[in-house]
Protein backbone atom coordinates (compact mmCIF):
# COMPACT_ATOMS: atom_id res chain seq x y z
CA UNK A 1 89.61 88.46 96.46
CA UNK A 2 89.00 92.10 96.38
CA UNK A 3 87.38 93.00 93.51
CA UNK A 4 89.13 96.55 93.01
CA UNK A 5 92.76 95.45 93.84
CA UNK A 6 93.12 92.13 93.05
CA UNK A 7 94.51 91.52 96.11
CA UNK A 8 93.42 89.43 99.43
CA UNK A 9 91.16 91.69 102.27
CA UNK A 10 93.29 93.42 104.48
CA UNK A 11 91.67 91.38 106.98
CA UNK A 12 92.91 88.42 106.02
CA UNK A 13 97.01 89.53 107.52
CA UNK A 14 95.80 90.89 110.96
CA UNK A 15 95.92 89.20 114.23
CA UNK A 16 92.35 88.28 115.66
CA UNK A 17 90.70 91.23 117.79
CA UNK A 18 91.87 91.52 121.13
CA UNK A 19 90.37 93.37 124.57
CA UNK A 20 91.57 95.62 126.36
CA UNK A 21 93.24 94.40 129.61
CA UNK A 22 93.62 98.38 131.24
CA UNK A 23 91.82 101.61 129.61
CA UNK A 24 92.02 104.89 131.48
CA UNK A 25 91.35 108.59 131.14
CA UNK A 26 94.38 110.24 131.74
CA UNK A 27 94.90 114.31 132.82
CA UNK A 28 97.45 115.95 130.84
CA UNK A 29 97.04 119.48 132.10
CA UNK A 30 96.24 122.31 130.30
CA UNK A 31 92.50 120.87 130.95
CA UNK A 32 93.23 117.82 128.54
CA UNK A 33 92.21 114.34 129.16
CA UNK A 34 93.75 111.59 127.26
CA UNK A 35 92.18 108.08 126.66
CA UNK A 36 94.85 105.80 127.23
CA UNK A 37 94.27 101.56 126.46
CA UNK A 38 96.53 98.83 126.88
CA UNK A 39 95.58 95.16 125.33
CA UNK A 40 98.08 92.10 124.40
CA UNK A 41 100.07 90.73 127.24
CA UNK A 42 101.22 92.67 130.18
CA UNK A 43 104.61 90.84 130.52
CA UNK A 44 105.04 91.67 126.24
CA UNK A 45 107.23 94.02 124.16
CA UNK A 46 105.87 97.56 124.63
CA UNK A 47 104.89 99.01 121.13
CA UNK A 48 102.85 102.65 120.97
CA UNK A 49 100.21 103.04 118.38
CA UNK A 50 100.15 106.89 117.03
CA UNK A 51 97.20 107.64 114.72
CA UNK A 52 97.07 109.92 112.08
CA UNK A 53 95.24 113.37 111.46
CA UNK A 54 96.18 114.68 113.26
CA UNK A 55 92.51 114.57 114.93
CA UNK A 56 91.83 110.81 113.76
CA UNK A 57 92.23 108.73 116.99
CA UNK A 58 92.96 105.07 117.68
CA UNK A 59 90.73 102.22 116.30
CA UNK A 60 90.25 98.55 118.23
CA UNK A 61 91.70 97.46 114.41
CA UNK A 62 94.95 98.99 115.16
CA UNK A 63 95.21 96.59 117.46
CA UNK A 64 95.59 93.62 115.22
CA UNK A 65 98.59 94.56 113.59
CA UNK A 66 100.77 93.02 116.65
CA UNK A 67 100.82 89.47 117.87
CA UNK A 68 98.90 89.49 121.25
CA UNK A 69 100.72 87.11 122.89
CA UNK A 70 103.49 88.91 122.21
CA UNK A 71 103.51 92.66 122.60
CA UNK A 72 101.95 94.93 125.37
CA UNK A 73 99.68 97.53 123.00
CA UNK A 74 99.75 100.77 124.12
CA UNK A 75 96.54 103.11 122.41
CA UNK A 76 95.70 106.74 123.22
CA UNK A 77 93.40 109.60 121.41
CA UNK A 78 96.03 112.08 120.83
CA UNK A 79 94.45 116.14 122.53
CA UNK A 80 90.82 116.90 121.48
CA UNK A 81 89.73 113.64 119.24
CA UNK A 82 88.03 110.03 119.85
CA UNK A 83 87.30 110.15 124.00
CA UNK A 84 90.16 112.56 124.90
CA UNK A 85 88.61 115.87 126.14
CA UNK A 86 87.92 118.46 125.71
CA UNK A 87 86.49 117.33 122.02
CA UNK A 88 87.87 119.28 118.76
CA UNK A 89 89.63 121.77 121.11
CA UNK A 90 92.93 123.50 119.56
CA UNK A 91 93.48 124.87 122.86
CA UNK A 92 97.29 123.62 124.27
CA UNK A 93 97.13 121.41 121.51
CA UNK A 94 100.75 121.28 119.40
CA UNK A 95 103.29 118.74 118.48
CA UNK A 96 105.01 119.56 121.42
CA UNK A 97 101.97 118.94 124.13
CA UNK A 98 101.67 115.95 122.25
CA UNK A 99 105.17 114.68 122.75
CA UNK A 100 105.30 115.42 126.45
CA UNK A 101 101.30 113.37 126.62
CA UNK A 102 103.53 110.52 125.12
CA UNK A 103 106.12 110.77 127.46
CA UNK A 104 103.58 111.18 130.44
CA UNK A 105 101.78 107.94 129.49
CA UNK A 106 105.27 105.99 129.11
CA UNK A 107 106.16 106.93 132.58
CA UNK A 108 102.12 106.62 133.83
CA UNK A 109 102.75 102.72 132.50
CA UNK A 110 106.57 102.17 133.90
CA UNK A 111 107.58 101.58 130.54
CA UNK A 112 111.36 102.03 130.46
CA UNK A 113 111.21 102.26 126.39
CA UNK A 114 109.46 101.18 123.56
CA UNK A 115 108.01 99.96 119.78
CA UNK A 116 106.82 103.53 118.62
CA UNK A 117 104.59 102.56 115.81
CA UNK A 118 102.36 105.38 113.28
CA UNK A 119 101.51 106.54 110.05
CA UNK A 120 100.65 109.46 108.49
CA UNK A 121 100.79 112.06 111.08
CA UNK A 122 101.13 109.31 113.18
CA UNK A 123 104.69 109.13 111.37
CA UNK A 124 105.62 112.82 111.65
CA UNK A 125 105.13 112.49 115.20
CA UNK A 126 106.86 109.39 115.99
CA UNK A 127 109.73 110.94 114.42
CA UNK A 128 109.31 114.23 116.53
CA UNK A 129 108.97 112.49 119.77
CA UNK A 130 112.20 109.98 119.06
CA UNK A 131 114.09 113.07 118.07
CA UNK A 132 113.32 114.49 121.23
CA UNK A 133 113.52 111.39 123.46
CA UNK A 134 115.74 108.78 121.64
CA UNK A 135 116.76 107.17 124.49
CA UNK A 136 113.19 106.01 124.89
CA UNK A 137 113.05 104.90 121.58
CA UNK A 138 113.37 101.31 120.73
CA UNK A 139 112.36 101.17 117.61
CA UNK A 140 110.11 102.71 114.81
CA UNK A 141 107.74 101.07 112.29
CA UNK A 142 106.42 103.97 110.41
CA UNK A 143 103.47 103.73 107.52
CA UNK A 144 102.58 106.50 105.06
CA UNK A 145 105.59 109.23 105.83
CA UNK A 146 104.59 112.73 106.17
CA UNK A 147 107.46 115.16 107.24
CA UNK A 148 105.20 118.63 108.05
CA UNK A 149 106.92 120.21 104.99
CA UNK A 150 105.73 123.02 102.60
CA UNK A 151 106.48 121.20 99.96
CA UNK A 152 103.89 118.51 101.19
CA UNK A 153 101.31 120.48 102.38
CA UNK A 154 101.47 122.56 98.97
CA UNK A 155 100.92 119.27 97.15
CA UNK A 156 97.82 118.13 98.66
CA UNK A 157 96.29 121.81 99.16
CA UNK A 158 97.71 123.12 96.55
CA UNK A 159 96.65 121.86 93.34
CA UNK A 160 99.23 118.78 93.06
CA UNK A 161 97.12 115.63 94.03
CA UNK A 162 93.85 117.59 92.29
CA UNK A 163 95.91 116.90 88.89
CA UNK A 164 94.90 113.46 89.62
CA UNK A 165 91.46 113.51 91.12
CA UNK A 166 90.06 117.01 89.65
CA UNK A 167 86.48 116.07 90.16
CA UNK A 168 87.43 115.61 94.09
CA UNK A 169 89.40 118.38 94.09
CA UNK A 170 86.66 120.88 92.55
CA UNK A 171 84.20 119.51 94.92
CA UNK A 172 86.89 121.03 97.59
CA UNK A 173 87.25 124.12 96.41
CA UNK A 174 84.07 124.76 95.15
CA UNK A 175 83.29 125.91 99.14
CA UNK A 176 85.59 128.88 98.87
CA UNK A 177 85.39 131.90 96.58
CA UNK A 178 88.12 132.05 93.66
CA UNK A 179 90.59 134.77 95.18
CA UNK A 180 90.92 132.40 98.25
CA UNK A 181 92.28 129.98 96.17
CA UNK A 182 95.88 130.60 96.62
CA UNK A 183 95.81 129.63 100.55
CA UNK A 184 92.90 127.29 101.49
CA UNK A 185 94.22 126.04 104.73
CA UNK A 186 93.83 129.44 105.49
CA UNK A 187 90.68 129.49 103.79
CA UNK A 188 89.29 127.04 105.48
CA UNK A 189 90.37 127.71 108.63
CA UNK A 190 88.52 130.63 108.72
CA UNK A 191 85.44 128.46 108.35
CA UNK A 192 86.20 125.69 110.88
CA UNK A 193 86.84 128.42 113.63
CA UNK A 194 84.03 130.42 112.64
CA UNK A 195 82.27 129.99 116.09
CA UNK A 196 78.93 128.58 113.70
CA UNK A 197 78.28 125.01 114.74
CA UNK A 198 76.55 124.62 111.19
CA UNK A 199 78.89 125.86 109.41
CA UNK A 200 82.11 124.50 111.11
CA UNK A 201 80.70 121.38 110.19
CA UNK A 202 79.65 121.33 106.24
CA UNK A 203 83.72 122.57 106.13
CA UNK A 204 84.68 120.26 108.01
CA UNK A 205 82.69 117.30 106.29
CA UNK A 206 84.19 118.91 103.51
CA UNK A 207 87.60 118.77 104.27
CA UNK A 208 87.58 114.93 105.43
CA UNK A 209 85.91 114.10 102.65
CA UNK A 210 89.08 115.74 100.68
CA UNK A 211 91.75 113.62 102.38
CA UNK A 212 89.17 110.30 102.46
CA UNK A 213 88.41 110.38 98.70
CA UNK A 214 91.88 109.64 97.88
CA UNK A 215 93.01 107.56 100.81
CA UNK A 216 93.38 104.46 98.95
CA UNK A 217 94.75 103.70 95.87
CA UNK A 218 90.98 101.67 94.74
CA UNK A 219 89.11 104.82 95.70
CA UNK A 220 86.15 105.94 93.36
CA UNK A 221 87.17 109.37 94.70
CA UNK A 222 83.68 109.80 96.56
CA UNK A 223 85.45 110.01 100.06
CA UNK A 224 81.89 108.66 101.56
CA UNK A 225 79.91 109.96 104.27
CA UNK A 226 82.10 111.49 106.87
CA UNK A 227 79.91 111.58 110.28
CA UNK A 228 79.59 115.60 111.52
CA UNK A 229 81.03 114.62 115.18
CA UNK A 230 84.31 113.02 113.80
CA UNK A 231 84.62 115.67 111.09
CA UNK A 232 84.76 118.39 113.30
CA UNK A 233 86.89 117.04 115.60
CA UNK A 234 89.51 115.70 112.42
CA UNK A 235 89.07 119.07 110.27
CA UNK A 236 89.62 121.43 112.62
CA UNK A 237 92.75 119.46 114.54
CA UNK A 238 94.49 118.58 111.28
CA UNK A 239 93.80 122.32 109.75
CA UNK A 240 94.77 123.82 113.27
CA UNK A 241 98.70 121.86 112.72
CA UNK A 242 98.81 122.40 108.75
CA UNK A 243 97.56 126.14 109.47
CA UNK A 244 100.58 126.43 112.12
CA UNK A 245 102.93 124.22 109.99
CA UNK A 246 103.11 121.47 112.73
CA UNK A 247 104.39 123.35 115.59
CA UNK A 248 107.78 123.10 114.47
CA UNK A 249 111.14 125.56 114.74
CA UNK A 250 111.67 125.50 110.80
CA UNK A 251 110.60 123.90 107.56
CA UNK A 252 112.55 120.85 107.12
CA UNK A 253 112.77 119.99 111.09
CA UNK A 254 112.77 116.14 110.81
CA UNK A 255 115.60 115.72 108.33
CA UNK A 256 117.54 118.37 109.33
CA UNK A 257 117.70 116.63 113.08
CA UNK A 258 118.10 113.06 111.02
CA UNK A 259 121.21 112.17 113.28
CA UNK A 260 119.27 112.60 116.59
CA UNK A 261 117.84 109.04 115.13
CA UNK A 262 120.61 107.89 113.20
CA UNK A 263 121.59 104.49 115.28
CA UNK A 264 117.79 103.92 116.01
CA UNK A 265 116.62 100.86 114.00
CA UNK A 266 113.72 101.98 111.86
CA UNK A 267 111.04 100.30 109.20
CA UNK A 268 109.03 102.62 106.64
CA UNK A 269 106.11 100.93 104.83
CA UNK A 270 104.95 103.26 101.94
CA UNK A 271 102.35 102.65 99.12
CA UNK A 272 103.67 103.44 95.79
CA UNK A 273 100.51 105.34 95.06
CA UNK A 274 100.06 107.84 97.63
CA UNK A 275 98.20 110.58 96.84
CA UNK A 276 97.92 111.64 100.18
CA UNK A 277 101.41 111.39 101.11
CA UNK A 278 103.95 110.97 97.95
CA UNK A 279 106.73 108.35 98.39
CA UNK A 280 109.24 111.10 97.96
CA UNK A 281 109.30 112.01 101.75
CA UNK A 282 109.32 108.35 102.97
CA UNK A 283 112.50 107.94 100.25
CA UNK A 284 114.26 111.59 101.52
CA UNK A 285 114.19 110.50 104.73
CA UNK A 286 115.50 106.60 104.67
CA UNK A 287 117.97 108.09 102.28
CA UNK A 288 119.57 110.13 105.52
CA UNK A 289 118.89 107.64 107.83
CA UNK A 290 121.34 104.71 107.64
CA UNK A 291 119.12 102.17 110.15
CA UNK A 292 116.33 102.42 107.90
CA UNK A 293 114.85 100.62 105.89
CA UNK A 294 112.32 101.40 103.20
CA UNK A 295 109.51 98.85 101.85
CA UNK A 296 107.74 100.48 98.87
CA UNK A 297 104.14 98.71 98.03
CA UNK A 298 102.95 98.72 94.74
CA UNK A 299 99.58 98.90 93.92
CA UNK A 300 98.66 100.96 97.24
CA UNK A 301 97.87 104.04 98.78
CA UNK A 302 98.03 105.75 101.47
CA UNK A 303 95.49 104.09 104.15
CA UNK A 304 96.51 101.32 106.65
CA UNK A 305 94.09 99.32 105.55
CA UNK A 306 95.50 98.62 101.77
CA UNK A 307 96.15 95.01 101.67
CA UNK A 308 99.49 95.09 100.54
CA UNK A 309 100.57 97.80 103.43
CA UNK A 310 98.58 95.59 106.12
CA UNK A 311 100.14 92.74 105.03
CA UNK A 312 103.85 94.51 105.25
CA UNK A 313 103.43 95.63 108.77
CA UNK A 314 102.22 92.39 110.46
CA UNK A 315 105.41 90.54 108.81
CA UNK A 316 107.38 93.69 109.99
CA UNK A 317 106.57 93.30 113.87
CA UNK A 318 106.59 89.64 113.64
CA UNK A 319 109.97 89.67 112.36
CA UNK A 320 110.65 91.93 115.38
CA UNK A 321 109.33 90.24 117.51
CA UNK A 322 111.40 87.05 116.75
CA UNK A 323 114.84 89.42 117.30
């Protein structure tokens, strides 16, 4: 038993690890390279992992969520993050590069369509790239919803979630002098692209340990030890989208272009406690989107790793899997 939740390890509901049966570097253009991995069976149901950040990458634990025998895993580091080059660059790096990178690797793999499966960012741009392509679209299992709205972004750089963790949240702002206050994406952006190695990276340590402290919902609001090469590579992509709200034509994109998705089946997994990214999106969007379904986990957060979530989203591609 877990001694904060009360509930089983996370471990505990995921499929054993599995290798890799084809990993590649893939080119892009623009200069990008993508790491690209495939593991489960060859012959199996195609499903597409999209992390989160953006700027996170793909984890070998992301694997486990999908029955190996049965589904072909498709992993990539989204433009500038894990072993996708160049590292941390913001250079041709938007939502919509990232959508034609997903397309590329579909068509790389002779996949004819596909399981798109994410959370968190990983969400917003599973929704972006089935608006875009839905013919490609078989299905979406989404975690942790996060529609790129103002309202959102306000929340959790605003002063909203800092209600609830003010020690965290003064440890944030602490970097940045008072009349910054009122904008510190911008804020910090100024730092992370400051062209200082040293100091590019205490913000950036900074600002992952922001968005870790209150990942899940057992947190002691510490956020840990963030390691400086991740950090910069995660602060400056995910400040680089918020700072440019996401790329997209207009606030309010993704529900506005709901019927795009409308007849595409769809399963949203969202902890009840999510600082990071309040149920109210995942519940505004399954609202306008009649194929949807919305699970709602109590006692959880935001991370993939909360028991309760990891739990939901093996029995959710199981239960696909036996359609």
């Amino acid at each position: 038993m877990d001694k904060n939740s009360g509930q089983k390890s996370a471990v505990q509901y995921l499929y054993p690890p599995t290798t890799p049966f084809d990993q590649r570097m893939l080119e892009v253009g623009d200069g990008h390279t993508v790491y690209v991995e495939q593991c489960g069976n060859p012959q199996g149901v195609p499903v597409v992992v999209l992390h989160g950040g953006p700027g996170g990458g793909c984890s070998p634990a992301m694997r486990r969520y999908f029955d190996p025998a049965v589904y072909r895993i498709v992993l990539f580091d989204q433009r500038g993050c894990g072993k996708s080059t160049p590292h941390a660059s913001v250079e041709a790096n938007t939502t919509w590069h990232l959508v034609a990178d997903i397309e590329r690797i579909r068509a790389t793999l002779g996949i004819e369509q596909w399981i798109v499966f994410g959370g968190s960012w990983g969400a917003t741009l599973s929704l972006v790239y089935a608006q875009t392509h839905p013919d490609r679209v078989a299905c979406l299992v989404l975690r942790g919803v996060f529609l790129m709205t103002r309202r959102e972004l306000q929340w959790f750089y605003g002063g909203g979630a800092g209600q609830f963790w003010p020690e965290a949240w003064a440890r944030f702002t602490s970097l940045i002098p008072e009349d910054e206050h009122n904008d510190l994406i911008a804020a910090y952006h100024k730092r992370l692209f400051s062209g200082e190695r040293t100091t590019e990276i205490q913000y950036a340590r900074a600002w992952a340990t922001w968005e870790n402290a209150l990942a899940s919902v057992s947190s002691d609001g510490a956020g840990g030890e963030v390691p400086p090469v991740y950090a910069h590579a995660f602060s400056r992509l995910e400040n680089h989208y918020f700072h440019n709200a996401g790329f997209l034509e207009e606030d309010g994109q993704i529900l506005k272009n709901i019927a795009r998705i409308e007849h595409i089946p769809g399963y949203v997994v969202q902890g009840r406690y999510d600082m990071i990214c309040p149920p109210r999106s995942a519940y505004e969007l399954t609202r306008r989107w009649p194929a949807s379904r919305l699970r709602l986990i109590r006692n959880a957060g935001h991370a993939l790793s909360e028991p309760g979530i990891s739990a939901e989203l093996v029995r959710i591609m199981d239960e696909i899997a036996r359609l």
